[in-house]
N, C-alpha and C. Protein backbone atom coordinates (compact mmCIF):
# COMPACT_ATOMS: atom_id res chain seq x y z
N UNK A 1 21.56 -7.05 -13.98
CA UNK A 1 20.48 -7.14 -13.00
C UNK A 1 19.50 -8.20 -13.49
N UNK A 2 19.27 -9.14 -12.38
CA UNK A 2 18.00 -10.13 -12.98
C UNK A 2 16.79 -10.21 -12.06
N UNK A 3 15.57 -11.28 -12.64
CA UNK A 3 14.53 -10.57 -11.91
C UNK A 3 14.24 -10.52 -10.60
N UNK A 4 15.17 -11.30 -9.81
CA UNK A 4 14.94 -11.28 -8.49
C UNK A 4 15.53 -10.15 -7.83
N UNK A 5 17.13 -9.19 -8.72
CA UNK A 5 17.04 -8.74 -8.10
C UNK A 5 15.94 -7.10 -8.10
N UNK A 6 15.43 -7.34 -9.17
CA UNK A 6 14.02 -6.35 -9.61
C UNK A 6 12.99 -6.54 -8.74
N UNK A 7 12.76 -7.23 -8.58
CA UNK A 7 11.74 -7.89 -7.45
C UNK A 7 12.10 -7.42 -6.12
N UNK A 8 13.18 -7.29 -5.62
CA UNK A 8 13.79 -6.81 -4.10
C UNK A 8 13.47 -5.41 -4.52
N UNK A 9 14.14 -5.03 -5.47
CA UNK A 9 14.31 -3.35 -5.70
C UNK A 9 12.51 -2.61 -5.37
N UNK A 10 11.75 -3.42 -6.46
CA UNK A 10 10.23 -2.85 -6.59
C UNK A 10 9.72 -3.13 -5.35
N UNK A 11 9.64 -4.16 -4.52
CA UNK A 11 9.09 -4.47 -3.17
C UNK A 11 9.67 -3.42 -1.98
N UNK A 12 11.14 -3.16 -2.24
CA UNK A 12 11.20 -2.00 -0.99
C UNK A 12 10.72 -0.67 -1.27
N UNK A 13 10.79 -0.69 -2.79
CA UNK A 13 10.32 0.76 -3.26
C UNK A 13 8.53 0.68 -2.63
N UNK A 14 7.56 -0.24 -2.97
CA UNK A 14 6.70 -0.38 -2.32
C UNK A 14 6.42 0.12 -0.29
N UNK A 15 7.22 -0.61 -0.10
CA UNK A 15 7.36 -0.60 1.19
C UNK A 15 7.27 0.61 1.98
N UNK A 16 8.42 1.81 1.21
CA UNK A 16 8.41 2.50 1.74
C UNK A 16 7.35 3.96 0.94
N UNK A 17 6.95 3.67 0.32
CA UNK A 17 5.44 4.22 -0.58
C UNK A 17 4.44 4.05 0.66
N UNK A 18 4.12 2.72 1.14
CA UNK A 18 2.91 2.37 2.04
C UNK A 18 3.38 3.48 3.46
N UNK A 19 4.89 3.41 3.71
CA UNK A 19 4.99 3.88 5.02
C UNK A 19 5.01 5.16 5.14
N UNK A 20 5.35 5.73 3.74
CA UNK A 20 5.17 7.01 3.74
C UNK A 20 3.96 7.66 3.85
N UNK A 21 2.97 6.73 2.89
CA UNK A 21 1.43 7.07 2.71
C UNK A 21 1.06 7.27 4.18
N UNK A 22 1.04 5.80 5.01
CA UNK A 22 0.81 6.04 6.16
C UNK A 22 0.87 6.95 7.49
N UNK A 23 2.09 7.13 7.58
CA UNK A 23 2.54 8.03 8.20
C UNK A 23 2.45 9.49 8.07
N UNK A 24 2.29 10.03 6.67
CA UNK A 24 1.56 11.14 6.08
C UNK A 24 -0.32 11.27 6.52
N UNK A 25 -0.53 10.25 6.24
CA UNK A 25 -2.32 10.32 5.70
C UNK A 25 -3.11 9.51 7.05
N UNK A 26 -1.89 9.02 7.78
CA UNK A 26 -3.47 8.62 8.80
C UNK A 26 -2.98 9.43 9.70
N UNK A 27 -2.23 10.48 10.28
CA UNK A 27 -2.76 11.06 11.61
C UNK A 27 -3.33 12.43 11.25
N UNK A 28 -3.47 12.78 9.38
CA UNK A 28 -4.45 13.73 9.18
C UNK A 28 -5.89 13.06 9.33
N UNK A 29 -6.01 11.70 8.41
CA UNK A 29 -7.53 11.30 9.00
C UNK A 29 -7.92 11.18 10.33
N UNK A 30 -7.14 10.89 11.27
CA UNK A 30 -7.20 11.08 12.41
C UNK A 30 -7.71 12.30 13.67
N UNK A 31 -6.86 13.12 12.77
CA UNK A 31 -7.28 14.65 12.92
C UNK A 31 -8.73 14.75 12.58
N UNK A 32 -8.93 14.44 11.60
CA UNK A 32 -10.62 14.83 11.08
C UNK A 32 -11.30 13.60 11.44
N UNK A 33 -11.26 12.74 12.24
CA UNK A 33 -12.10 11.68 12.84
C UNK A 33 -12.24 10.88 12.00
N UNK A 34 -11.64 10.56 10.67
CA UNK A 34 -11.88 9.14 10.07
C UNK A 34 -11.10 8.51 9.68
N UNK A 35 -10.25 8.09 10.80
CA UNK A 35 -8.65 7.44 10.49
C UNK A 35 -8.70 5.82 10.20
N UNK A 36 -10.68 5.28 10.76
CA UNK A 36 -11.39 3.88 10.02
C UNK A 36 -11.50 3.88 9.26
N UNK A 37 -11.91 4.61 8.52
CA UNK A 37 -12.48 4.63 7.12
C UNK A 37 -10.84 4.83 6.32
N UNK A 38 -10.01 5.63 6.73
CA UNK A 38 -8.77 5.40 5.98
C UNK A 38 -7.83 3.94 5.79
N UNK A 39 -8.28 3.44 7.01
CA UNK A 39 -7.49 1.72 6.83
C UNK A 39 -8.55 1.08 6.24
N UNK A 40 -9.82 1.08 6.15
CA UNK A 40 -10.69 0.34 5.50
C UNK A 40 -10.64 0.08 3.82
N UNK A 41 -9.84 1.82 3.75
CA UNK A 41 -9.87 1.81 2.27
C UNK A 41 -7.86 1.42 1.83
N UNK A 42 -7.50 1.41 2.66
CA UNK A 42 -5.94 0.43 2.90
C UNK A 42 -6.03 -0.74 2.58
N UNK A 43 -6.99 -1.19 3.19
CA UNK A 43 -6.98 -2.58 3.00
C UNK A 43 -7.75 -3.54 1.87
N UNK A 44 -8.85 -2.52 1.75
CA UNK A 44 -9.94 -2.31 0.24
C UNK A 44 -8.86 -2.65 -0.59
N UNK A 45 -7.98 -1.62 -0.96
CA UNK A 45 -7.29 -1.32 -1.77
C UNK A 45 -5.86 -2.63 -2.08
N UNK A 46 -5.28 -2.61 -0.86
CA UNK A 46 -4.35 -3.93 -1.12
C UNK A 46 -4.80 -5.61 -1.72
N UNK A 47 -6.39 -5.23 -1.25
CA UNK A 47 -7.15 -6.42 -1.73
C UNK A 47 -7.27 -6.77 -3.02
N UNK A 48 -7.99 -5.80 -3.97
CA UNK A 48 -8.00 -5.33 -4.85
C UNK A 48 -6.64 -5.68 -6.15
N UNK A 49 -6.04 -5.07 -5.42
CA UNK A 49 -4.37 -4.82 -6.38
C UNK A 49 -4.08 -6.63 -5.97
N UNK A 50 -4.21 -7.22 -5.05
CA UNK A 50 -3.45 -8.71 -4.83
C UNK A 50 -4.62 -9.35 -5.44
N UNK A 51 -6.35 -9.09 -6.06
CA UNK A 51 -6.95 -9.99 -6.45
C UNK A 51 -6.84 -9.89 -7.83
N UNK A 52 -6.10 -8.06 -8.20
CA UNK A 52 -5.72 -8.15 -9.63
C UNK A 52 -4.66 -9.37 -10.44
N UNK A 53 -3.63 -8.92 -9.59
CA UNK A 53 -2.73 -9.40 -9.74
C UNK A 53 -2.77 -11.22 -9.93
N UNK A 54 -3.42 -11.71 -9.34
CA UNK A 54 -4.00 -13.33 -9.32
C UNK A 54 -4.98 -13.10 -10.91
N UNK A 55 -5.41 -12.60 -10.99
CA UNK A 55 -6.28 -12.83 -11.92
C UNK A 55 -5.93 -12.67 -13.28
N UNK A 56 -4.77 -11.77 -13.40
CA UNK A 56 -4.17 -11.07 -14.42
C UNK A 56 -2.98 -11.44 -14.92
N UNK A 57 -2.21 -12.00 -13.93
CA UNK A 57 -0.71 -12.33 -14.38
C UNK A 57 -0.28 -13.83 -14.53
């Protein structure tokens, strides 16, 4: 195995982490009226991890 194909492997494993999260966690925030504030902090958060990642690696 080399790193690209590590790179495919970790990115779908990602993928389906986000869709799970999603699909789990926003139609409970939804339920309780703050399904904004849950993508706000989605997107907080992806920001974050992609400004780490620039800065760090």
């Amino acid at each position: 195995m080399n790193n690209i194909t590590f790179g495919l492997l970790f990115a779908a494993v990602a993928g389906i982490m986000v869709f799970i999260a999603l699909d789990e966690l926003l139609p409970s925030a939804q339920k309780f009226g703050q399904h904004h504030l849950s993508i706000y902090g989605l997107i907080t958060g992806m920001a974050i991890m992609a400004v780490s990642l620039l800065l760090f690696a």
